[in-house]
Protein backbone atom coordinates (compact mmCIF):
# COMPACT_ATOMS: atom_id res chain seq x y z
CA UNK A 1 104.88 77.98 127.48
CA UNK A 2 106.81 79.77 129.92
CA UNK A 3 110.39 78.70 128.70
CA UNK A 4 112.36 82.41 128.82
CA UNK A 5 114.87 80.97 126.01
CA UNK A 6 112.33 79.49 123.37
CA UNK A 7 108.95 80.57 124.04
CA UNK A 8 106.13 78.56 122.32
CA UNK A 9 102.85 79.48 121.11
CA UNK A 10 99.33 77.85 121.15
CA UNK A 11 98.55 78.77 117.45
CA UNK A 12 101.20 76.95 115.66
CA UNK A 13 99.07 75.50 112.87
CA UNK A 14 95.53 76.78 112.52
CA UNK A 15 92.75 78.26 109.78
CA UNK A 16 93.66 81.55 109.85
CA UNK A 17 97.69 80.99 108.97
CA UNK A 18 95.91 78.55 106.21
CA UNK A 19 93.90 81.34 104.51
CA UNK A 20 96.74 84.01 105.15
CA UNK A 21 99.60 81.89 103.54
CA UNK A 22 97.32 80.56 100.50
CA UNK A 23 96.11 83.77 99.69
CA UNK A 24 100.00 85.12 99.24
CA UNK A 25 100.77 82.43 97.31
CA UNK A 26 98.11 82.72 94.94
CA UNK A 27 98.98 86.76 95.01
CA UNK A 28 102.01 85.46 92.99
CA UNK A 29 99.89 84.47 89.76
CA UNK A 30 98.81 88.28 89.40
CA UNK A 31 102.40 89.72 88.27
CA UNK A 32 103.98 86.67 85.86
CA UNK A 33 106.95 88.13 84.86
CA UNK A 34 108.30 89.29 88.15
CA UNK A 35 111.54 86.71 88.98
CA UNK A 36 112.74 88.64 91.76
CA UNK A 37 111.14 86.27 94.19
CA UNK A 38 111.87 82.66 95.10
CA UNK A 39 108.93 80.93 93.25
CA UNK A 40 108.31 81.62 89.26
CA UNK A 41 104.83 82.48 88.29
CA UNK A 42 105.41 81.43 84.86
CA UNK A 43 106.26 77.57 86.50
CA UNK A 44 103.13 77.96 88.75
CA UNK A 45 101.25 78.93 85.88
CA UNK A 46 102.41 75.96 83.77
CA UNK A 47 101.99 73.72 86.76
CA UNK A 48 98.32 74.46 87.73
CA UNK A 49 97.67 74.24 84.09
CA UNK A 50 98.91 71.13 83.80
CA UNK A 51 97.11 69.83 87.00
CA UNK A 52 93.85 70.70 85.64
CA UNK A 53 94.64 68.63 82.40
CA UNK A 54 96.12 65.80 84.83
CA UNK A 55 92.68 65.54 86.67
CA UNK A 56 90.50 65.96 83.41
CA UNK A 57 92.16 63.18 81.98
CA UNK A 58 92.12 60.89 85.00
CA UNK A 59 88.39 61.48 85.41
CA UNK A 60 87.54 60.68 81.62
CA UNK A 61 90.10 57.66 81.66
CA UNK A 62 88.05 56.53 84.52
CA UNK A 63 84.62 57.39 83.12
CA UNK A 64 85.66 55.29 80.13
CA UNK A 65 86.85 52.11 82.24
CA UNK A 66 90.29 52.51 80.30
CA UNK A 67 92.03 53.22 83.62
CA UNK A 68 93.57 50.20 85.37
CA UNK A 69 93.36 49.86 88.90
CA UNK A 70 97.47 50.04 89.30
CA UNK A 71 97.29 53.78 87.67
CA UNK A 72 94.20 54.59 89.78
CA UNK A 73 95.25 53.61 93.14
CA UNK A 74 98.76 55.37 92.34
CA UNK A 75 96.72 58.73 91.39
CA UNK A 76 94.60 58.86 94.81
CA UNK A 77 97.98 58.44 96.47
CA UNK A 78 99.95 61.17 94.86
CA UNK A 79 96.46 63.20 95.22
CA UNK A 80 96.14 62.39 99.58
CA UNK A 81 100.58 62.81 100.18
CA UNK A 82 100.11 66.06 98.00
CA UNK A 83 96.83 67.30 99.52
CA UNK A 84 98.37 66.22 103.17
CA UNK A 85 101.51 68.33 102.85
CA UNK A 86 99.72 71.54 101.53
CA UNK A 87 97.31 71.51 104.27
CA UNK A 88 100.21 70.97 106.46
CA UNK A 89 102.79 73.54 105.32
CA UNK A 90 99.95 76.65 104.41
CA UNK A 91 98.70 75.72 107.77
CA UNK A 92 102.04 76.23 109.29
CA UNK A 93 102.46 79.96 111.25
CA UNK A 94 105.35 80.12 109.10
CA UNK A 95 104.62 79.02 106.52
CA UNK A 96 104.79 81.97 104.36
CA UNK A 97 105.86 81.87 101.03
CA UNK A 98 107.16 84.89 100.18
CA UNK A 99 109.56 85.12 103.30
CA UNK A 100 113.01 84.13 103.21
CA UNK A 101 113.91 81.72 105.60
CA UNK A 102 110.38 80.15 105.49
CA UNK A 103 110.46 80.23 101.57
CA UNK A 104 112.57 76.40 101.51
CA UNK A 105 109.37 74.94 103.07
CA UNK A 106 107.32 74.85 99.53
CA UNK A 107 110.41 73.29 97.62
CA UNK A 108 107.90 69.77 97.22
CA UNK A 109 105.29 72.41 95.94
CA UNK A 110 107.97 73.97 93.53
CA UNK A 111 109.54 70.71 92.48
CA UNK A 112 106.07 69.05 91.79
CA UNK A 113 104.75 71.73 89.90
CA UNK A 114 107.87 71.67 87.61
CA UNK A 115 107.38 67.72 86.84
CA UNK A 116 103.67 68.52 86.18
CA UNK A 117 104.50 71.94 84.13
CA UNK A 118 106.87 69.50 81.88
CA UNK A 119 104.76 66.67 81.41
CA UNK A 120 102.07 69.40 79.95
CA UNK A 121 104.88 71.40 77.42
CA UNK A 122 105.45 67.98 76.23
CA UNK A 123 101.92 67.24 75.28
CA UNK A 124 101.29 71.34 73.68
CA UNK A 125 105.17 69.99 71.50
CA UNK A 126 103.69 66.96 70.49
CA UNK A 127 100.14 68.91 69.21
CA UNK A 128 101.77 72.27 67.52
CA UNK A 129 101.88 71.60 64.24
CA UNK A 130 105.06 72.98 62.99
CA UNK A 131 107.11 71.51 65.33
CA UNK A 132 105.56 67.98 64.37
CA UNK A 133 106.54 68.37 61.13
CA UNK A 134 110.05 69.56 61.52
CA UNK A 135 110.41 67.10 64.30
CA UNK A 136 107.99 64.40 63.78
CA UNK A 137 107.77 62.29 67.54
CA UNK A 138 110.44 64.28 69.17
CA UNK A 139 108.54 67.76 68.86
CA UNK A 140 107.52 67.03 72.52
CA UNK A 141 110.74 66.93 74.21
CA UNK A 142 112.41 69.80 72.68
CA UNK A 143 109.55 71.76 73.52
CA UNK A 144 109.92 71.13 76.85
CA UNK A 145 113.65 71.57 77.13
CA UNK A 146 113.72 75.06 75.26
CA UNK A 147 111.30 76.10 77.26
CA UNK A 148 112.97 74.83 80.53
CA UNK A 149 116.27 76.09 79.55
CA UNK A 150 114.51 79.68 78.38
CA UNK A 151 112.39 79.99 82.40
CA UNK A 152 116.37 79.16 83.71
CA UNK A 153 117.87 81.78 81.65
CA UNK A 154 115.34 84.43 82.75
CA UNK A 155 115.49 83.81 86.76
CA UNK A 156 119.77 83.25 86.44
CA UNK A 157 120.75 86.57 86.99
CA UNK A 158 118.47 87.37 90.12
CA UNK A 159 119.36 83.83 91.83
CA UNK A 160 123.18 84.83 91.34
CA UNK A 161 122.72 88.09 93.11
CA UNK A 162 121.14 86.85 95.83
CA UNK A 163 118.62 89.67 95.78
CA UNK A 164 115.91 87.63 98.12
CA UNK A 165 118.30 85.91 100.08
CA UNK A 166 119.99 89.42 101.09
CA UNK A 167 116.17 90.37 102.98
CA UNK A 168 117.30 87.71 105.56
CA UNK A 169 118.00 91.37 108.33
CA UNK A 170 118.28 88.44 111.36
CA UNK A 171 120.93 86.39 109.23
CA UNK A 172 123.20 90.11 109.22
CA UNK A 173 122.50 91.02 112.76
CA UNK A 174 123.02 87.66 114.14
CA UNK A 175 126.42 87.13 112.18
CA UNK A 176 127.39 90.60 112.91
CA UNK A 177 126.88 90.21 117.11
CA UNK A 178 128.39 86.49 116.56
CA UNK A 179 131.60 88.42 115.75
CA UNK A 180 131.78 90.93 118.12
CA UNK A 181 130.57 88.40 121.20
CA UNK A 182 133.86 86.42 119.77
CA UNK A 183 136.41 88.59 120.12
CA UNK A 184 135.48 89.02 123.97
CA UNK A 185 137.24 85.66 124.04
CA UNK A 186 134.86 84.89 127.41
CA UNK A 187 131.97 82.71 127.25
CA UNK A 188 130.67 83.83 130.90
CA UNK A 189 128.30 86.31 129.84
CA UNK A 190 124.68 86.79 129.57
CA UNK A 191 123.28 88.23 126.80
CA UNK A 192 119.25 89.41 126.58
CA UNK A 193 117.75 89.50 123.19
CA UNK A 194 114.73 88.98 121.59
CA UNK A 195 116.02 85.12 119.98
CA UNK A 196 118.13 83.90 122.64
CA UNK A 197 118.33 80.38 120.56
CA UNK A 198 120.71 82.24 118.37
CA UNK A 199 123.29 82.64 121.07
CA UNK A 200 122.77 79.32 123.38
CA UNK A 201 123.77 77.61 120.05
CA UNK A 202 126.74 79.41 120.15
CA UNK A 203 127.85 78.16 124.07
CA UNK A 204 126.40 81.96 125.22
CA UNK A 205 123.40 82.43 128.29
CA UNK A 206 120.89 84.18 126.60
CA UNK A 207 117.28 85.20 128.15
CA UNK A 208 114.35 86.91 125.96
CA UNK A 209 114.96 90.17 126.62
CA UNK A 210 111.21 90.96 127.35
CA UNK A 211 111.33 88.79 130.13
CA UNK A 212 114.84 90.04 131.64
CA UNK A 213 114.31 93.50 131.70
CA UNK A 214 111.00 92.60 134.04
CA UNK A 215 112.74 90.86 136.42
CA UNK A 216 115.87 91.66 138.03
CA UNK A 217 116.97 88.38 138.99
CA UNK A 218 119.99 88.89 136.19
CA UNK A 219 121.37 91.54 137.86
CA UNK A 220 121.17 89.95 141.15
CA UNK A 221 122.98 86.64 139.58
CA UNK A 222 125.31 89.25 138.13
CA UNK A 223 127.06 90.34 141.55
CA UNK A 224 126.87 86.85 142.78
CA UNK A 225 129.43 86.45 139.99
CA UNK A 226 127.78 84.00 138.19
CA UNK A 227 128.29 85.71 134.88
CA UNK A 228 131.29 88.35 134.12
CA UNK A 229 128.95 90.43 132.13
CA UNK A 230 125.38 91.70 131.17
CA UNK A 231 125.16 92.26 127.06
CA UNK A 232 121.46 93.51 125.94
CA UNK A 233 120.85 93.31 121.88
CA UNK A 234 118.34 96.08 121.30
CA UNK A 235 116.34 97.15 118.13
CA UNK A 236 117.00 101.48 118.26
CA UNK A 237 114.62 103.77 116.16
CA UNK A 238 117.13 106.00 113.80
CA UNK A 239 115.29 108.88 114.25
CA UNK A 240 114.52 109.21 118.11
CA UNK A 241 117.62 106.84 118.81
CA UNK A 242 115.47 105.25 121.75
CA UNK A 243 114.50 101.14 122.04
CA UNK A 244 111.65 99.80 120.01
CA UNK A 245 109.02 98.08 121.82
CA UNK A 246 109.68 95.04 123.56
CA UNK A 247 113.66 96.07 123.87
CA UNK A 248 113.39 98.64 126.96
CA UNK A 249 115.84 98.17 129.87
CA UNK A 250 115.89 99.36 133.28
CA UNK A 251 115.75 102.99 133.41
CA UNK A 252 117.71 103.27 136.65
CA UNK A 253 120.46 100.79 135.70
CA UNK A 254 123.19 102.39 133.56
CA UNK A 255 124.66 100.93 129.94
CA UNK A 256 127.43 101.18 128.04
CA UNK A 257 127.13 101.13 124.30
CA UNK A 258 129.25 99.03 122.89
CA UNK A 259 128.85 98.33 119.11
CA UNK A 260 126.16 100.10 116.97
CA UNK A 261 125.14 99.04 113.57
CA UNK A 262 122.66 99.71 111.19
CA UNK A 263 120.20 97.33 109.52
CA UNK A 264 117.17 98.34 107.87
CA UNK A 265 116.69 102.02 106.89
CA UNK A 266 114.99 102.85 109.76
CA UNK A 267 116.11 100.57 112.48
CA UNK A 268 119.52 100.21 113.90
CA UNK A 269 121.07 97.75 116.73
CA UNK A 270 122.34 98.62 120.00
CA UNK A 271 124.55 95.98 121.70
CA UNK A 272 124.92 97.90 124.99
CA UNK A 273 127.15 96.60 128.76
CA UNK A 274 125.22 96.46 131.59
CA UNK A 275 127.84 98.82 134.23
CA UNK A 276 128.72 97.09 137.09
């Protein structure tokens, strides 16, 4: 794992990631009317509800003999794919649920609990009495699709502003220093960062920064003329206005600050010229 542009790491999937991302999830079910983030708890709720009822009623079909062997083998197989991709995802280092660019990764546990959290408002429609007599055999459905429509009406609002989305501070900063890098108009340059993948997609030499500022082989390459310029992205406290750890440079090489933005409230970048 000693790649300088994508460094890997040995604990990619393990227990402790497994506890740490199911016990976030599961935080979820404590506050059921919060929409603001990108999973409903009222849908979870419905969904592990109707799960429970699922298995109760498999078990008891099969405990009578009334379950044929089609349905049977088609439940253990939804039950291993299902149990095989939760173990696989929560196990995940990120796999958290709660943050936003790892958040599309539990879409399959979002999109099967909906199915499952239908399937159960149909059966409550079909049993409440005063929709079965208004309704007679249909009470089911429309239960369901109120219900649906009402959870969609609720969460609309947030999901058109964007509000979780808008925590993605690596989307900003990376679209921000895409810009300025651009209107250089000169791909010859080597830039140090903390993600270099974000800028060798974009045609740019990039090194992790942590590495870089250890070795001075850049700066050597650098009057060789292999590059025109030295560009270091760096992560400034606002209030002492000095690098964050891991984004120190040489303190006997001279910059030249270049663009400064802001991006959290207490954390602003630095995209500073190494001076020739």
């Amino acid at each position: 794992a000693g790649d300088t542009e994508q460094p890997l790491s040995p604990s990619m999937f393990g227990k402790g990631h497994f506890a740490a991302n199911v016990r976030t999830y599961a935080g979820i079910l404590r506050h059921p009317l919060d929409i603001t983030g990108p999973h409903s708890p009222l849908l979870m709720i419905l969904g592990l509800a109707g799960c429970v009822l699922l298995v109760a009623r498999l078990v008891r079909g099969w405990r009578a003999g009334v379950l044929e062997r089609p349905r049977l083998q088609l439940a253990w197989f939804v039950a291993a794919l299902v149990s095989a991709e939760f173990v696989l995802t929560f196990a995940y280092s990120a796999g958290q649920t709660l943050q936003p660019a790892s958040a599309r990764l539990f879409i399959w546990l979002d999109t099967f609990l909906a199915f499952v959290a239908a399937w159960m408002l149909t059966l409550v429609g079909e049993r409440l009495g005063i929709l079965r007599d208004v309704l007679r055999e249909r009470s089911g459905p429309v239960l369901t699709v109120l219900a649906c429509a009402a959870m969609f009406v609720l969460h609309l609002p947030v999901a058109q502003e964007a509000r979780f989305i808008n925590a993605l501070i690596l989307t900003r900063q990376a679209a921000q220093t895409w810009r300025f890098f651009e209107q250089l108009g000169d791909r010859r340059i080597l830039i140090l960062t903390d993600r270099p993948g974000l800028y060798t997609i974009m045609d740019y030499g990039a090194l992790d920064i942590s590495v870089a500022t250890t070795n001075r082989q850049c700066l050597y390459e650098l009057s060789r003329h292999l590059y025109r310029d030295v560009y270091l992205i760096q992560e400034m406290d606002l209030e002492t206005k000095k690098p964050k750890s891991g984004f120190d440079a040489w303190s006997d090489v001279k910059l030249e600050s270049v663009l400064e933005f802001q991006n959290t409230e207490s954390v602003y970048v630095r995209v500073a010229r190494v001076i020739q």
